[in-house]
N, C-alpha and C. Protein backbone atom coordinates (compact mmCIF):
# COMPACT_ATOMS: atom_id res chain seq x y z
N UNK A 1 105.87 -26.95 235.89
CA UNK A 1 106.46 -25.99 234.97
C UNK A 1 107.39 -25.06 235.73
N UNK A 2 108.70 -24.90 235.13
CA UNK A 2 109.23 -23.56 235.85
C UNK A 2 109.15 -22.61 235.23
N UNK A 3 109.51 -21.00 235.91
CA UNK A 3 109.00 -19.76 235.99
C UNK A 3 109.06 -19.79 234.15
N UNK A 4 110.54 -20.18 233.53
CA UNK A 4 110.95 -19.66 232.04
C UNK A 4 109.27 -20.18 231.23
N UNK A 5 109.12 -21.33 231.35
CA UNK A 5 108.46 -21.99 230.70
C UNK A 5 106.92 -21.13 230.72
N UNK A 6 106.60 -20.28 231.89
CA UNK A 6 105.37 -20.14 232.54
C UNK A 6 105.16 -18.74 231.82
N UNK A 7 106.51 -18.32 232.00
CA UNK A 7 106.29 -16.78 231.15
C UNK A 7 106.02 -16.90 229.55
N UNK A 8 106.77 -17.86 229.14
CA UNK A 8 106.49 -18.08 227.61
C UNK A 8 105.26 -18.12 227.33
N UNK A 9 104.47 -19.45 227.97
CA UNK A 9 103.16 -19.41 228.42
C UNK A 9 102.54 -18.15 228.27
N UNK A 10 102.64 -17.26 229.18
CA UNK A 10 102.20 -16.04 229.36
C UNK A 10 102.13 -14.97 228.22
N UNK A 11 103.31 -14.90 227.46
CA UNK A 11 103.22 -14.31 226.28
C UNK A 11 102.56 -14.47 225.60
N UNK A 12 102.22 -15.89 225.24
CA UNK A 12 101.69 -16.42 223.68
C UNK A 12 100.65 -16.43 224.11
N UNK A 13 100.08 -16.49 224.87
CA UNK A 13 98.14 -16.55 224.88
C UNK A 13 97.89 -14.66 224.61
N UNK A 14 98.37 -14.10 224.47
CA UNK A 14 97.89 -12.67 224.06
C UNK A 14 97.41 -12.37 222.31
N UNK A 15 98.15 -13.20 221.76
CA UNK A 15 97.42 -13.12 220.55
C UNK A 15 95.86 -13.83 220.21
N UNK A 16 95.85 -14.94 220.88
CA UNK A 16 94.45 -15.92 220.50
C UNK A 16 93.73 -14.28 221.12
N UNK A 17 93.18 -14.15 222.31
CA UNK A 17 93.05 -13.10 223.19
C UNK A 17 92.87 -11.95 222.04
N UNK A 18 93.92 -11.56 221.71
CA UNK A 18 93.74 -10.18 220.89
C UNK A 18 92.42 -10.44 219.49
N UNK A 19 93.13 -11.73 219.07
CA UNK A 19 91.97 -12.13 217.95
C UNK A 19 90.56 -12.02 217.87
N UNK A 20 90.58 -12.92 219.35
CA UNK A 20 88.64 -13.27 219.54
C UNK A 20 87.93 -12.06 219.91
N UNK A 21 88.79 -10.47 220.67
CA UNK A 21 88.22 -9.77 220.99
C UNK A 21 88.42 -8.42 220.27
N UNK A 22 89.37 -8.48 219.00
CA UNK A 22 89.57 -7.58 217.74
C UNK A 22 87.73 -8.15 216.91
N UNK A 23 87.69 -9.31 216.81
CA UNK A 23 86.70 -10.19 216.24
C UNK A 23 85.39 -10.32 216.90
N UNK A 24 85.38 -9.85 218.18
CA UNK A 24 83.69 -9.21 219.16
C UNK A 24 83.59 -7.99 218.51
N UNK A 25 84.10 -7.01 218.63
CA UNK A 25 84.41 -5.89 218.51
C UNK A 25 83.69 -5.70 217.24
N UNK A 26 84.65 -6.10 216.08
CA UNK A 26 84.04 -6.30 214.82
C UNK A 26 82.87 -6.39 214.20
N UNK A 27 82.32 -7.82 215.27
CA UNK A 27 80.97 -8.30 214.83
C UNK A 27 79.64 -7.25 215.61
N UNK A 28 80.21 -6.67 216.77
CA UNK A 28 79.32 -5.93 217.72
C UNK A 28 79.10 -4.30 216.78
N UNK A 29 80.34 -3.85 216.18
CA UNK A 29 80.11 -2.33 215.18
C UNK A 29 79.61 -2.95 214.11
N UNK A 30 79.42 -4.11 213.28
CA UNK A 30 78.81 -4.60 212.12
C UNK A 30 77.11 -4.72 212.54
N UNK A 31 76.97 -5.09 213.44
CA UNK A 31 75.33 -5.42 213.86
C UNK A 31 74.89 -3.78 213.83
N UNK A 32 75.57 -2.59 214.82
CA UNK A 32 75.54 -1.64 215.25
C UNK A 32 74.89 -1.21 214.17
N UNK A 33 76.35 -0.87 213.09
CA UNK A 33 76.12 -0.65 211.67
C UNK A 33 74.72 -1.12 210.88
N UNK A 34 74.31 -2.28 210.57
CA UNK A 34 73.28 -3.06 210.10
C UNK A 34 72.08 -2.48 210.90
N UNK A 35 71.84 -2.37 212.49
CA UNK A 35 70.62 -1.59 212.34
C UNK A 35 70.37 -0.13 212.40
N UNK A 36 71.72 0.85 212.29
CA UNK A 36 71.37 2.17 212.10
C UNK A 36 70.92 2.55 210.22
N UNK A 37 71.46 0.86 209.48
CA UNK A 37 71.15 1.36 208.33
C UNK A 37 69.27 1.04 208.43
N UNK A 38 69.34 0.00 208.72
CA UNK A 38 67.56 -0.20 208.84
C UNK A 38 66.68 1.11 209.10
N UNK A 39 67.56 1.40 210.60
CA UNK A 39 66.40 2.26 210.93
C UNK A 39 66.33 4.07 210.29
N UNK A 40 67.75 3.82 209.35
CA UNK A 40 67.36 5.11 208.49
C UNK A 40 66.28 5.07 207.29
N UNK A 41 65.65 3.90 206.81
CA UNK A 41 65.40 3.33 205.62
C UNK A 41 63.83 3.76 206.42
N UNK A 42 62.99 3.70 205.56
CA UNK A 42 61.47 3.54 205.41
C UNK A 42 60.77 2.43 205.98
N UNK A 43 59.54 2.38 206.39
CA UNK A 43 58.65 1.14 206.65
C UNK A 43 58.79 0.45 205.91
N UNK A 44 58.66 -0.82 205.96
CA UNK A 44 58.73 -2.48 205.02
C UNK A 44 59.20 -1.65 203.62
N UNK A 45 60.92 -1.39 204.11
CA UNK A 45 61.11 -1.16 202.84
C UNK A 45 62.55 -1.01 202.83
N UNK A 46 63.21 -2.01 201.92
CA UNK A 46 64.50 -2.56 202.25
C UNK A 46 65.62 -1.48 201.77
N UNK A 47 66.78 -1.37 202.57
CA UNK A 47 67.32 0.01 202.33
C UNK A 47 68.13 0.12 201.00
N UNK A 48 68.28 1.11 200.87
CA UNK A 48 69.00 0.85 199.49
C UNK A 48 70.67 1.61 199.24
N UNK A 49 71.47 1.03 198.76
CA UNK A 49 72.60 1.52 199.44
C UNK A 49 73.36 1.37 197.52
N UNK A 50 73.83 2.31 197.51
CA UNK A 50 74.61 2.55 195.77
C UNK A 50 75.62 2.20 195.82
N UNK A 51 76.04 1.99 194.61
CA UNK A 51 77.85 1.94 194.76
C UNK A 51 78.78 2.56 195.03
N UNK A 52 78.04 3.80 195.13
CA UNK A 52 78.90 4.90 195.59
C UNK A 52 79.00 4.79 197.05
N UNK A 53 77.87 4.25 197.78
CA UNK A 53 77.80 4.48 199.24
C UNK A 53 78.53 2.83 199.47
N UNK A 54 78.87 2.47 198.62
CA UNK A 54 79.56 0.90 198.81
C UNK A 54 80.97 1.35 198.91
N UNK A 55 81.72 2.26 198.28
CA UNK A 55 82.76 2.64 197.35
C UNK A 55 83.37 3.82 198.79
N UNK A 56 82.17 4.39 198.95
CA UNK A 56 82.78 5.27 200.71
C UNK A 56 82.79 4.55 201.67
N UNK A 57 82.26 3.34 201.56
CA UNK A 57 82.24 2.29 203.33
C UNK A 57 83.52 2.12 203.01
N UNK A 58 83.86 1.20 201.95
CA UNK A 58 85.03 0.45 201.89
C UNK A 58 86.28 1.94 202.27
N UNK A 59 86.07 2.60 201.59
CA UNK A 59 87.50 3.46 201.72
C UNK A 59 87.77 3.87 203.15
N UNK A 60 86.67 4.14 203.47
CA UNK A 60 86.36 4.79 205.65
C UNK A 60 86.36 3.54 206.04
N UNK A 61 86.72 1.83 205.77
CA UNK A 61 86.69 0.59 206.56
C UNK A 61 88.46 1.08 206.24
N UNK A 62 88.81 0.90 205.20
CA UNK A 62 90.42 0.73 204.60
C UNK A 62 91.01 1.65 205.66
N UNK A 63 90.92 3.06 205.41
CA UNK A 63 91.35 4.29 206.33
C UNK A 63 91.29 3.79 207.91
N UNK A 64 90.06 3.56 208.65
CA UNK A 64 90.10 3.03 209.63
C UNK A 64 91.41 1.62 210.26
N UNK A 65 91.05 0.33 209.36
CA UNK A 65 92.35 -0.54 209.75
C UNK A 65 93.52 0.22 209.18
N UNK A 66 93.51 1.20 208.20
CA UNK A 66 95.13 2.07 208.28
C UNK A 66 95.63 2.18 209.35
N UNK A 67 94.66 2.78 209.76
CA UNK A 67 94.96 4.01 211.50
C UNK A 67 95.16 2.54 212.79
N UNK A 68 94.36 2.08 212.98
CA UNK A 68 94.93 0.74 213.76
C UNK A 68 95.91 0.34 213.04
N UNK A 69 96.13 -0.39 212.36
CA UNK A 69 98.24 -0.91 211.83
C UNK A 69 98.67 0.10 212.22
N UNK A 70 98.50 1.69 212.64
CA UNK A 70 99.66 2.42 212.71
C UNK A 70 99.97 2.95 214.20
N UNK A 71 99.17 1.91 214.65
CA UNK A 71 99.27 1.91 216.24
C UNK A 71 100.42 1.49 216.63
């Protein structure tokens, strides 16, 4: 390969890269998430979460990827 070819190379592997570790990231604050809800909840007793508290995740998930795109 010469250098042109090697740099191209070089560029394009930053997205796969950005993906798989936008996508750790993700799955590592989702688990995070999942057991701080557990362990706010009661003994053998499954948590209970409203639509309202459905209705504020989503808007504080939305707001959040806002603020990243506006990176």
């Amino acid at each position: 390969m010469n250098a042109e070819s090697e740099k191209i190379v070089a560029l394009d592997i930053w997205k796969p890269r950005t993906m798989v570790l936008g996508g750790l990231i993700g799955a590592t604050i989702g688990v995070l998430a999942g057991y701080l809800i557990l362990q706010r909840g009661e003994d053998n007793k499954p948590p209970e979460l409203t639509a309202v508290d459905g209705v504020k995740i989503g808007v504080l998930v939305f707001g959040l990827l806002r603020s990243i795109a506006n990176l």
